[in-house]
Every structure is written in C-alpha cells, then in structure tokens.
Protein backbone atom coordinates (compact mmCIF):
# COMPACT_ATOMS: atom_id res chain seq x y z
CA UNK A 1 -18.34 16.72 15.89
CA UNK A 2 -15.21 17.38 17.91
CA UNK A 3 -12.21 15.13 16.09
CA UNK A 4 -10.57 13.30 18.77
CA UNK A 5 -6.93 14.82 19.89
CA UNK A 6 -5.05 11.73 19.71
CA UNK A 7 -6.37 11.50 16.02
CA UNK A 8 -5.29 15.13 15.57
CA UNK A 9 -1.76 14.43 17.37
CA UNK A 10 -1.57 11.46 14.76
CA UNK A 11 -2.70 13.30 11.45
CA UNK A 12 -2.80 17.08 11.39
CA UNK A 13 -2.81 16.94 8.22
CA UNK A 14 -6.58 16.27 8.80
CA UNK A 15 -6.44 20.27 8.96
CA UNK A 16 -5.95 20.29 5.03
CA UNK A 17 -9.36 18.80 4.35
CA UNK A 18 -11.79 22.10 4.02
CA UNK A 19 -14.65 20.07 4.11
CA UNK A 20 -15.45 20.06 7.45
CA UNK A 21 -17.86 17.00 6.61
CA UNK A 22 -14.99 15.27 5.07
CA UNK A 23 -12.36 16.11 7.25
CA UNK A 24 -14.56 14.42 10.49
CA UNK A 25 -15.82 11.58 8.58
CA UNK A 26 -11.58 10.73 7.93
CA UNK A 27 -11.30 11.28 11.43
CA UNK A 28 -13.56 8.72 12.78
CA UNK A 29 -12.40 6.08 9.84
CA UNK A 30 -9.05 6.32 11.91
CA UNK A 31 -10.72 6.84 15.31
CA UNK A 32 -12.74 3.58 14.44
CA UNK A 33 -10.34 1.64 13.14
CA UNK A 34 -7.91 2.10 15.98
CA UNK A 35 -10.68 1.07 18.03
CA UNK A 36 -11.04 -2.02 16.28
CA UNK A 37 -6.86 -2.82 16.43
CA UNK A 38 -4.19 -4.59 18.64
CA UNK A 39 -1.95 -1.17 17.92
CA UNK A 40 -2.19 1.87 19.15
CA UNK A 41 -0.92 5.15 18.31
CA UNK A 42 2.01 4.84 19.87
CA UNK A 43 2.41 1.63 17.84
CA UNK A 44 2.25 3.02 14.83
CA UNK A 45 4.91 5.54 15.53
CA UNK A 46 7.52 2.31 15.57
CA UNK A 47 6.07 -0.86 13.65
CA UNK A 48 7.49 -0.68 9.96
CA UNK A 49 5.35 0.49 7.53
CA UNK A 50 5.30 -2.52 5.66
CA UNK A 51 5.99 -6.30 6.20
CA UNK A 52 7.50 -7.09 2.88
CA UNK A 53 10.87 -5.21 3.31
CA UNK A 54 11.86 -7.38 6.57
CA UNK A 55 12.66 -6.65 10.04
CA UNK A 56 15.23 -4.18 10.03
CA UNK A 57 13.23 -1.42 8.24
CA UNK A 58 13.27 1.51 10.13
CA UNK A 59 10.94 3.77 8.61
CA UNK A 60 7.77 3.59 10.60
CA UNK A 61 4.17 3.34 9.38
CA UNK A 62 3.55 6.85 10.20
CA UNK A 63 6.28 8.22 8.24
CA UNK A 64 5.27 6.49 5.26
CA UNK A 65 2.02 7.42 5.75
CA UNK A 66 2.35 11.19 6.15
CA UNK A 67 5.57 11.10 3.41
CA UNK A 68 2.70 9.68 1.34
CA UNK A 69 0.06 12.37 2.03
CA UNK A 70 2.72 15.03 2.03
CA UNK A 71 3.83 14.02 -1.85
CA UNK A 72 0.23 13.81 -3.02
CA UNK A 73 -0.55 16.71 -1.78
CA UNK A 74 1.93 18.61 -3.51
CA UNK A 75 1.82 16.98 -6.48
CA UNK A 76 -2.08 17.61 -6.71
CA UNK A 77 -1.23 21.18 -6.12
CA UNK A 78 1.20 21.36 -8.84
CA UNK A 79 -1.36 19.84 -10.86
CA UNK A 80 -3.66 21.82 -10.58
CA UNK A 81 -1.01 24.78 -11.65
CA UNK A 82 -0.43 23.16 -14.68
CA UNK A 83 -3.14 21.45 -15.64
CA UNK A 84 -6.23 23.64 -14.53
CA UNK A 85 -9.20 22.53 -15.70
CA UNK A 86 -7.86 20.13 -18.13
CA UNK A 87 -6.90 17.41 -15.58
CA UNK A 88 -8.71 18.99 -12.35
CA UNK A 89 -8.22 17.89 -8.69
CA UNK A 90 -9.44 17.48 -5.77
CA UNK A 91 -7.76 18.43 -3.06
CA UNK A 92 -10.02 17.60 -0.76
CA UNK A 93 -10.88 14.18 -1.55
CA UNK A 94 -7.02 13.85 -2.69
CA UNK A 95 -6.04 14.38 0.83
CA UNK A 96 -8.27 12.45 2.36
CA UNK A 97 -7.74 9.57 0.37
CA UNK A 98 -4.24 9.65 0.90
CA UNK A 99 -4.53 10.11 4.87
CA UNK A 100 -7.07 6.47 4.60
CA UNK A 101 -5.42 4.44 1.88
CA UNK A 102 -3.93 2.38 4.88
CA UNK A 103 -6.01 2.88 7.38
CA UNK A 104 -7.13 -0.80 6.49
CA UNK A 105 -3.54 -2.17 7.99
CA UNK A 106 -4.81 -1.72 11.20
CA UNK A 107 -6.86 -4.72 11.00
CA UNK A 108 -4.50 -6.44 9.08
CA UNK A 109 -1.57 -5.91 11.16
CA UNK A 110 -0.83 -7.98 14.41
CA UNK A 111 1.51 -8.13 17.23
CA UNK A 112 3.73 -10.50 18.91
CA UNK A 113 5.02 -11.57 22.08
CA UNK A 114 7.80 -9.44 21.69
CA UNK A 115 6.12 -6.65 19.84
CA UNK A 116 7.04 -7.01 16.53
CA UNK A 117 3.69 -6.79 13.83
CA UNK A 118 2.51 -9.55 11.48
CA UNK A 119 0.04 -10.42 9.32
CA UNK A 120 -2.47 -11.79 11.14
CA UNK A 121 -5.66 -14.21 9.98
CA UNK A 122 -7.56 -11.21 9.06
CA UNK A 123 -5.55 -9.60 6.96
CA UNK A 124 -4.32 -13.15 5.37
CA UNK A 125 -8.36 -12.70 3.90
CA UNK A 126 -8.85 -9.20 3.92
CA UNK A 127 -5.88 -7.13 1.99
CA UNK A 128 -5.90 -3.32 3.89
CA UNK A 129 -7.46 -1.47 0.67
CA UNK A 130 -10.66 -4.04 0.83
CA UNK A 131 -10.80 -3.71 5.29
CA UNK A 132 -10.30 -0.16 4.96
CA UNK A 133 -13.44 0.92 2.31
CA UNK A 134 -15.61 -1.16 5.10
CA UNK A 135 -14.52 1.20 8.02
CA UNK A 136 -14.49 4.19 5.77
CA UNK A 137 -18.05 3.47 4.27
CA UNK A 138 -19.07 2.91 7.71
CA UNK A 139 -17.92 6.11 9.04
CA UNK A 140 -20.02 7.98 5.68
CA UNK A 141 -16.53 8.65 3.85
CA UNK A 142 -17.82 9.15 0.35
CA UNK A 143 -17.29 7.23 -2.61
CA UNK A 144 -14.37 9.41 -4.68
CA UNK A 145 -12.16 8.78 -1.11
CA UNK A 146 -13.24 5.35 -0.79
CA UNK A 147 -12.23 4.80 -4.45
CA UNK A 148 -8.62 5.71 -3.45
CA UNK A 149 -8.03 3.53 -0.79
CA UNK A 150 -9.39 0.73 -3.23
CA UNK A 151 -7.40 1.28 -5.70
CA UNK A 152 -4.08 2.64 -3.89
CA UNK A 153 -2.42 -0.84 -3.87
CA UNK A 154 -1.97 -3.31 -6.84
CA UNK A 155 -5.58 -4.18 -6.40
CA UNK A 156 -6.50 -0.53 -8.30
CA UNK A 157 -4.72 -1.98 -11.23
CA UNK A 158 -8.01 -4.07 -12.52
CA UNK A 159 -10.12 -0.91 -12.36
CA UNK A 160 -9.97 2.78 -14.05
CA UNK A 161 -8.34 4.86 -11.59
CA UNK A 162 -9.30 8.39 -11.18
CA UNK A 163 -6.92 11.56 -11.09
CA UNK A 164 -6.66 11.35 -7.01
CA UNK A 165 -6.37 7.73 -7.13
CA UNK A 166 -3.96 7.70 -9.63
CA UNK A 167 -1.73 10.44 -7.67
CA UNK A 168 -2.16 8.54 -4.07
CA UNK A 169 -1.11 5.07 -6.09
CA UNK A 170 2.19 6.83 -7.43
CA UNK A 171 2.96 8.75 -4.09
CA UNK A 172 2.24 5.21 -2.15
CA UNK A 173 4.69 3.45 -4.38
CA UNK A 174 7.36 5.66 -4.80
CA UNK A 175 7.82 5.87 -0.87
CA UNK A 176 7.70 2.05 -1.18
CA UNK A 177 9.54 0.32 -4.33
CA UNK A 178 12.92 1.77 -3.18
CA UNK A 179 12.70 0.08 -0.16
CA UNK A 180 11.59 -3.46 -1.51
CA UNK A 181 14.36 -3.15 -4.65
CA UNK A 182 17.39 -3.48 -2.15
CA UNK A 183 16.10 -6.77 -0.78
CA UNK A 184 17.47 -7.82 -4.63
C-alpha cells in the first residue's frame, strides 16, 4: 500500500515506524479518520489543539501533536540507553501510538460558522481516546498502539499502563498542563 501524500505532508514522522505493516496501518487510521471529519488538513494546521485552554491559544493541533511525538520519541530512545532490557521499548509501537493518540479529535471536533472548532454531539459521547481505538482497530492497528491512544488521556488512569503508554501520557501532558495552568 502506497500511504497517501497528504498523510505524508501531515506526519512524516510516519517514516520512523520500521514496520512497514505498522507504519501503513497508522496511515490509513489518519487517512480514515479525516475522511470521516468536518476538518481537513489544512484545518488542523490552525484550530487549537485543545478546547479547554480558550480561544486565543495559538498553538495548533498539529504542533502539539508532532511536539508530542517528537518528545516521546526521544525519550523512548533515551530509554532505551539507559534502561536496556530492564525497562525495554518499543519504538515502533511508541511512535505510532503517539502519532494516533488524537487521531480520535477528528470526530470529536466541529466547526462553526465562522470557523472556529467545538465539541460537537459526538464527541460530547465519545471522548477522542474511545473514537480513535474504533478507527484504529478498523484500519488493523494492533493492540500495544491501540492501548496508547486508550490510555493517553485521563481515561488511562483506571487501567495499568504500559512503558509506551506511559511515555505518550507524560509527553501528551507536559505539552498540555502548562497551557491549562495560566487560565488560573
């Protein structure tokens, strides 16, 4: 399978993944669920990457997102140079849990008259990490990666978390906390 350019233009960090296998299945969970959404691409390169730090936030989904990936991936790296095979990990599944832990937002996230995103009925039922396993599964994303992006968000905290999950949650929230603590 040929991953989609606009998907490519969006995430090449899809490059990182070595599985090939893995690396088209996180593809088409994006591919899919931007199929499925009122944004686009281009959308994502301007709505804020979260709706609980008000309007004026100007860091963009996409920068989140890839500031996210960008962190894990390093710090699963340095991991591993530490750790070994004491606390192994994946890179693999690390990245690609990390490039789908929102992909769920997409459903979640509306738009409206004059562009600015909400939450919209869906995602009022359907929190992104829940939405987002769904597309993944459909799109044959394995369970380890599908564990991530059901566990990235503060719905992990009822379940034991692996390593990747556990780096993804940290890397999410530390891109994220600072932002909500100066609406204090």
């Amino acid at each position: 399978m040929k991953i989609n350019n606009d998907i490519l233009k969006l995430w090449p960090e899809l490059e990182w993944i070595q599985d090939t296998t893995l690396r088209e299945q996180t593809a088409k969970t994006w591919e899919l669920a931007l199929q499925r959404s009122v944004l686009t691409s281009e959308d994502l390169n301007t709505i804020p990457f979260t709706l609980l730090c008000g309007p004026d936030l100007k860091v963009s989904f996409m920068d989140h997102k890839r500031a996210v990936v960008h962190i894990a991936k390093e710090s699963g790296l340095k991991m591993n140079d530490f750790f070994k095979e004491e606390l192994p990990v994946n890179m693999d599944v690390l990245i690609a849990g990390a490039i789908l832990a929102d992909v769920g937002k997409l459903l979640e996230y509306e738009l409206d008259e004059h562009g600015k995103s909400y939450q919209g009925k869906y995602g009022q039922y359907l929190r992104h990490p829940f939405s987002g396993v769904s597309i993944a599964e459909e799109c044959g994303v394995p369970a380890e990666v599908c564990h991530i992006i059901a566990t990235h968000a503060g719905e992990g905290d009822m379940v034991k978390r692996t390593t990747e999950a556990y780096v993804v949650h940290h890397a999410d929230f530390m891109t994220f906390l600072p932002f909500k603590s100066r609406l204090k």
